[in-house]
N, C-alpha and C. Protein backbone atom coordinates (compact mmCIF):
# COMPACT_ATOMS: atom_id res chain seq x y z
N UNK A 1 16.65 -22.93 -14.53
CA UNK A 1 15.23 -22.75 -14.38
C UNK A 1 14.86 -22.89 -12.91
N UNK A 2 14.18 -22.05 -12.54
CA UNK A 2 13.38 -22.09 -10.60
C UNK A 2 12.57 -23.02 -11.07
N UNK A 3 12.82 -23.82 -9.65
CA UNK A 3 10.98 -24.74 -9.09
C UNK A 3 10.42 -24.59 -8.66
N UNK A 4 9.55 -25.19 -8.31
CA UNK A 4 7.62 -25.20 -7.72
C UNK A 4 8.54 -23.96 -6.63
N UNK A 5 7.91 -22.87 -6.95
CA UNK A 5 7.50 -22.16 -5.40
C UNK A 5 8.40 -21.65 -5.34
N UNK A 6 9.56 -21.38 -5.98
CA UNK A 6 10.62 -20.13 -5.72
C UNK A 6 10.73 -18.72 -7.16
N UNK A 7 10.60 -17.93 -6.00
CA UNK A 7 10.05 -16.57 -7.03
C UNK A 7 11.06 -15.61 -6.92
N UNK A 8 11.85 -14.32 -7.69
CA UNK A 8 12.55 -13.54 -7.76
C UNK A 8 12.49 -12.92 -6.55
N UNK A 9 13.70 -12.30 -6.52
CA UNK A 9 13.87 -11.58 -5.32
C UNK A 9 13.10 -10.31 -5.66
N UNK A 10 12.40 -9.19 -4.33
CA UNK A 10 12.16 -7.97 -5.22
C UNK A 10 13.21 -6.91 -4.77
N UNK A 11 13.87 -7.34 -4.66
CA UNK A 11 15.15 -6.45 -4.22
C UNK A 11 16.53 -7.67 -4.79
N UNK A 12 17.64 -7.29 -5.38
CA UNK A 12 18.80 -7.87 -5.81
C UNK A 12 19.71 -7.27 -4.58
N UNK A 13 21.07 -7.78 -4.46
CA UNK A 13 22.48 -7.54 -3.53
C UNK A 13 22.67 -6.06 -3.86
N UNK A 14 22.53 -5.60 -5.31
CA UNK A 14 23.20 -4.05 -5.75
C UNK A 14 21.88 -3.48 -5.65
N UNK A 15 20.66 -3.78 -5.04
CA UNK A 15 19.35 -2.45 -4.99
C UNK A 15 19.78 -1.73 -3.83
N UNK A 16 19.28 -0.64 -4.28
CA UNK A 16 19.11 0.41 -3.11
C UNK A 16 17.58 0.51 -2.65
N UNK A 17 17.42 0.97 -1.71
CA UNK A 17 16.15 1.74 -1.27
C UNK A 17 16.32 3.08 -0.93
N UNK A 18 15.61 4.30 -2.32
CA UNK A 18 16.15 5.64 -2.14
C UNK A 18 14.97 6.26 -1.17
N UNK A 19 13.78 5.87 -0.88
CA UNK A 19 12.96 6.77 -0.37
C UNK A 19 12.55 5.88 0.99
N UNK A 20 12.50 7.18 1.94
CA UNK A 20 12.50 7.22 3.10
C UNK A 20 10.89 7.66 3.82
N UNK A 21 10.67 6.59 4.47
CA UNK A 21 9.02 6.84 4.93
C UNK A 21 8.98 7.20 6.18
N UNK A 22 8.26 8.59 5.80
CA UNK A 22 8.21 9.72 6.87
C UNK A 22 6.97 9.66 7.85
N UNK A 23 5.77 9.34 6.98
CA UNK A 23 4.80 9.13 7.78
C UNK A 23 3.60 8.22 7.21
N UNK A 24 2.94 7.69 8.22
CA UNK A 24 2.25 6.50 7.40
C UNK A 24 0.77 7.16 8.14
N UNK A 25 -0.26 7.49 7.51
CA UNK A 25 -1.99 7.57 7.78
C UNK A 25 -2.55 6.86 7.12
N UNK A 26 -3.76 6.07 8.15
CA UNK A 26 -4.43 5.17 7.48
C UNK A 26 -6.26 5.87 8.24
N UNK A 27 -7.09 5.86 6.92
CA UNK A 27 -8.19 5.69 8.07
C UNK A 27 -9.46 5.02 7.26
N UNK A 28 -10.60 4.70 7.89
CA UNK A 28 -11.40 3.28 7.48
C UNK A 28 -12.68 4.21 7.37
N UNK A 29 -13.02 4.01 5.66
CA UNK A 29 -14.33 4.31 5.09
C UNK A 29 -15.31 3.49 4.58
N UNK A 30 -16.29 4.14 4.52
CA UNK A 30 -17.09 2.70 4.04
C UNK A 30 -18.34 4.03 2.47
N UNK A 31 -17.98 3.52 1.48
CA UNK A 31 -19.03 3.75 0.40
C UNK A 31 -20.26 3.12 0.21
N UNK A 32 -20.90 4.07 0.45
CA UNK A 32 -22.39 4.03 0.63
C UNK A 32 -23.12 4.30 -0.69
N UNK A 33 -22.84 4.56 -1.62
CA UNK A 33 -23.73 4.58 -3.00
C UNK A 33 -22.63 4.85 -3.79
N UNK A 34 -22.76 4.47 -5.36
CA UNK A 34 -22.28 4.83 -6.48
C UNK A 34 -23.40 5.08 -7.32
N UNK A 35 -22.73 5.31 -8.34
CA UNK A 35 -23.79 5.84 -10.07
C UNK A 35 -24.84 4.71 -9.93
N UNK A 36 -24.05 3.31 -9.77
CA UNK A 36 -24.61 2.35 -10.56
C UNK A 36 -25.35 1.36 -9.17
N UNK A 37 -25.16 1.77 -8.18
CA UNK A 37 -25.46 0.96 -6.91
C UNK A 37 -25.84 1.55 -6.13
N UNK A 38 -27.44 1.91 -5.87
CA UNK A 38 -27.62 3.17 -4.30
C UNK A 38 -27.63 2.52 -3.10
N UNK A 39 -27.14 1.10 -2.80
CA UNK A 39 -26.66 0.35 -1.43
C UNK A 39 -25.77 -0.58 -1.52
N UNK A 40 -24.26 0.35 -1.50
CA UNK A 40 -23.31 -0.23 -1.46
C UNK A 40 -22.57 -0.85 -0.40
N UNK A 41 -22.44 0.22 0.58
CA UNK A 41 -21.62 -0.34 1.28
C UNK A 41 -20.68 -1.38 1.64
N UNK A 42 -19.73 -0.77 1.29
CA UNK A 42 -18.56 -1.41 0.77
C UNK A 42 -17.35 -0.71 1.36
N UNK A 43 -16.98 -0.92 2.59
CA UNK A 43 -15.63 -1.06 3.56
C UNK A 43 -14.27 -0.19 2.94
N UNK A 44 -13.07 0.27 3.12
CA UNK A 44 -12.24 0.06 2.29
C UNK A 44 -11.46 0.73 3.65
N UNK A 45 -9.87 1.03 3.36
CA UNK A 45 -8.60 1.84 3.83
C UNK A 45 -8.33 2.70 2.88
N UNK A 46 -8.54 3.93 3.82
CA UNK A 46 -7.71 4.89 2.47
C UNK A 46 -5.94 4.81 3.01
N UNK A 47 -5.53 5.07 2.59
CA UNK A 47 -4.10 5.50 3.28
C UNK A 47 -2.66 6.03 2.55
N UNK A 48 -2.58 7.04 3.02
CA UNK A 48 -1.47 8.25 2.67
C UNK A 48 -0.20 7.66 3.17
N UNK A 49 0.89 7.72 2.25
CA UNK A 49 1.69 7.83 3.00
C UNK A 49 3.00 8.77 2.46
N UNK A 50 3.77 9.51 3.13
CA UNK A 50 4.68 11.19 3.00
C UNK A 50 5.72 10.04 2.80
N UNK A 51 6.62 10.54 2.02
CA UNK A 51 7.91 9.62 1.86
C UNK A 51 8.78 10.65 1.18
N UNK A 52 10.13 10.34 1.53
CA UNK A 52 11.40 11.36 1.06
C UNK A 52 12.24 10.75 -0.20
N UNK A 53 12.23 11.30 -0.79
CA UNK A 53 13.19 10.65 -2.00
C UNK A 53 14.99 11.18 -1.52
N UNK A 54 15.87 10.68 -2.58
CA UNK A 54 17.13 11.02 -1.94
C UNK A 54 17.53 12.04 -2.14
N UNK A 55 16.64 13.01 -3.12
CA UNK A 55 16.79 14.24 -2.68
C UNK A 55 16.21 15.09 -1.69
N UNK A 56 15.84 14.41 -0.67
CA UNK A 56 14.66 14.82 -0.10
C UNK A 56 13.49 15.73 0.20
N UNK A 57 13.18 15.56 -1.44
CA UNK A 57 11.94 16.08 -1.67
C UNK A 57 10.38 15.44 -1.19
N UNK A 58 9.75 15.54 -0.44
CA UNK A 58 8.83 14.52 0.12
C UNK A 58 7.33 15.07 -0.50
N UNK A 59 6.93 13.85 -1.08
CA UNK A 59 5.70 13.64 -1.62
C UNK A 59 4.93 12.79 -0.87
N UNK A 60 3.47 12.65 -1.10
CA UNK A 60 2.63 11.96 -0.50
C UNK A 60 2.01 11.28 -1.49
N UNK A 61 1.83 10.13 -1.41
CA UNK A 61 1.41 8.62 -2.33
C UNK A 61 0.09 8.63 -1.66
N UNK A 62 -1.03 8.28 -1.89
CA UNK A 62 -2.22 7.99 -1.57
C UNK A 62 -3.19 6.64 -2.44
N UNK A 63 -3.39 6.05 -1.50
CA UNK A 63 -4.66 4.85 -2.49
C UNK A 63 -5.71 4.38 -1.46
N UNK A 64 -6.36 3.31 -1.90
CA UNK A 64 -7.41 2.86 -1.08
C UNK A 64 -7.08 1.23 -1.38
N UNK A 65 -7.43 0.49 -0.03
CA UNK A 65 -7.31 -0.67 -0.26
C UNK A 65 -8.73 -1.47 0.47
N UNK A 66 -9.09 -3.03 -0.13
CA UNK A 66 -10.03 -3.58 0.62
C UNK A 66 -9.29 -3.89 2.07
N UNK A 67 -10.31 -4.05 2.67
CA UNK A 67 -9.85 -4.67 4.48
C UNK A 67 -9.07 -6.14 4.05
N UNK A 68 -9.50 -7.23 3.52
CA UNK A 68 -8.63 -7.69 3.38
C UNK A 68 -7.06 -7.80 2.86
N UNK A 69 -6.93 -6.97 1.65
CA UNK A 69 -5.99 -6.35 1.58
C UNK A 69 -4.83 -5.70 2.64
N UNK A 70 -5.34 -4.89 3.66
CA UNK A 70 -4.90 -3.91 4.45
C UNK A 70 -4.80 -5.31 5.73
N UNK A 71 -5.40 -5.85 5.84
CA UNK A 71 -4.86 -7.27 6.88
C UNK A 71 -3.65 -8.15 6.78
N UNK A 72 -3.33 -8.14 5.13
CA UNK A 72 -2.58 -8.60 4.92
C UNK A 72 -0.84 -7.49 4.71
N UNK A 73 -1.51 -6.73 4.66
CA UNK A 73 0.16 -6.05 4.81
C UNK A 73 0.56 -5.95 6.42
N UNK A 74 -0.49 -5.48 7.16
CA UNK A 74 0.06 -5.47 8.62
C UNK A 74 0.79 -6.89 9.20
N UNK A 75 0.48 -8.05 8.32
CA UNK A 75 1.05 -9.03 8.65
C UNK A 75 2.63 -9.23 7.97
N UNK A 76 2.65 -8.52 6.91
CA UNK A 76 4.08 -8.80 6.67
C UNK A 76 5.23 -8.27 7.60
N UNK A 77 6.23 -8.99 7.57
CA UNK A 77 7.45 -8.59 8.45
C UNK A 77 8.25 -7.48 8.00
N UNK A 78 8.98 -6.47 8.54
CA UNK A 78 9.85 -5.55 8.09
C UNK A 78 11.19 -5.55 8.47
């Protein structure tokens, strides 16, 4: 059994990493009304990113994240 504070690896010794990141776009919107809210404004990151699989067929992944969110990945290490 793990203790206080130790969590799975997200990668094991036998993972691979098959896809290859080709290009990373990020850019900063802010929503200004919905259906249900005509003063929203509300911040976000959209951001694309092109990646190659090992066949290298390259697709583009797209989402939106809050700013805090998007603060916290630039802080992780690679």
């Amino acid at each position: 059994m793990d203790g206080p504070g130790l969590r799975e690896p997200m990668l094991d010794a036998k993972s691979e990493v098959t896809n290859q990141l080709i290009d990373f776009q990020w850019k900063l919107g802010m929503a200004v009304s919905s259906d249900s809210c005509r003063s929203l404004k509300y911040p976000y990151v959209a951001v694309v990113l092109k990646v190659a699989d090992h066949s290298g067929q390259v697709k583009n992944k797209s989402f939106e994240m809050t700013i805090p969110q998007f603060q916290v990945c630039r802080l992780i290490e690679f």
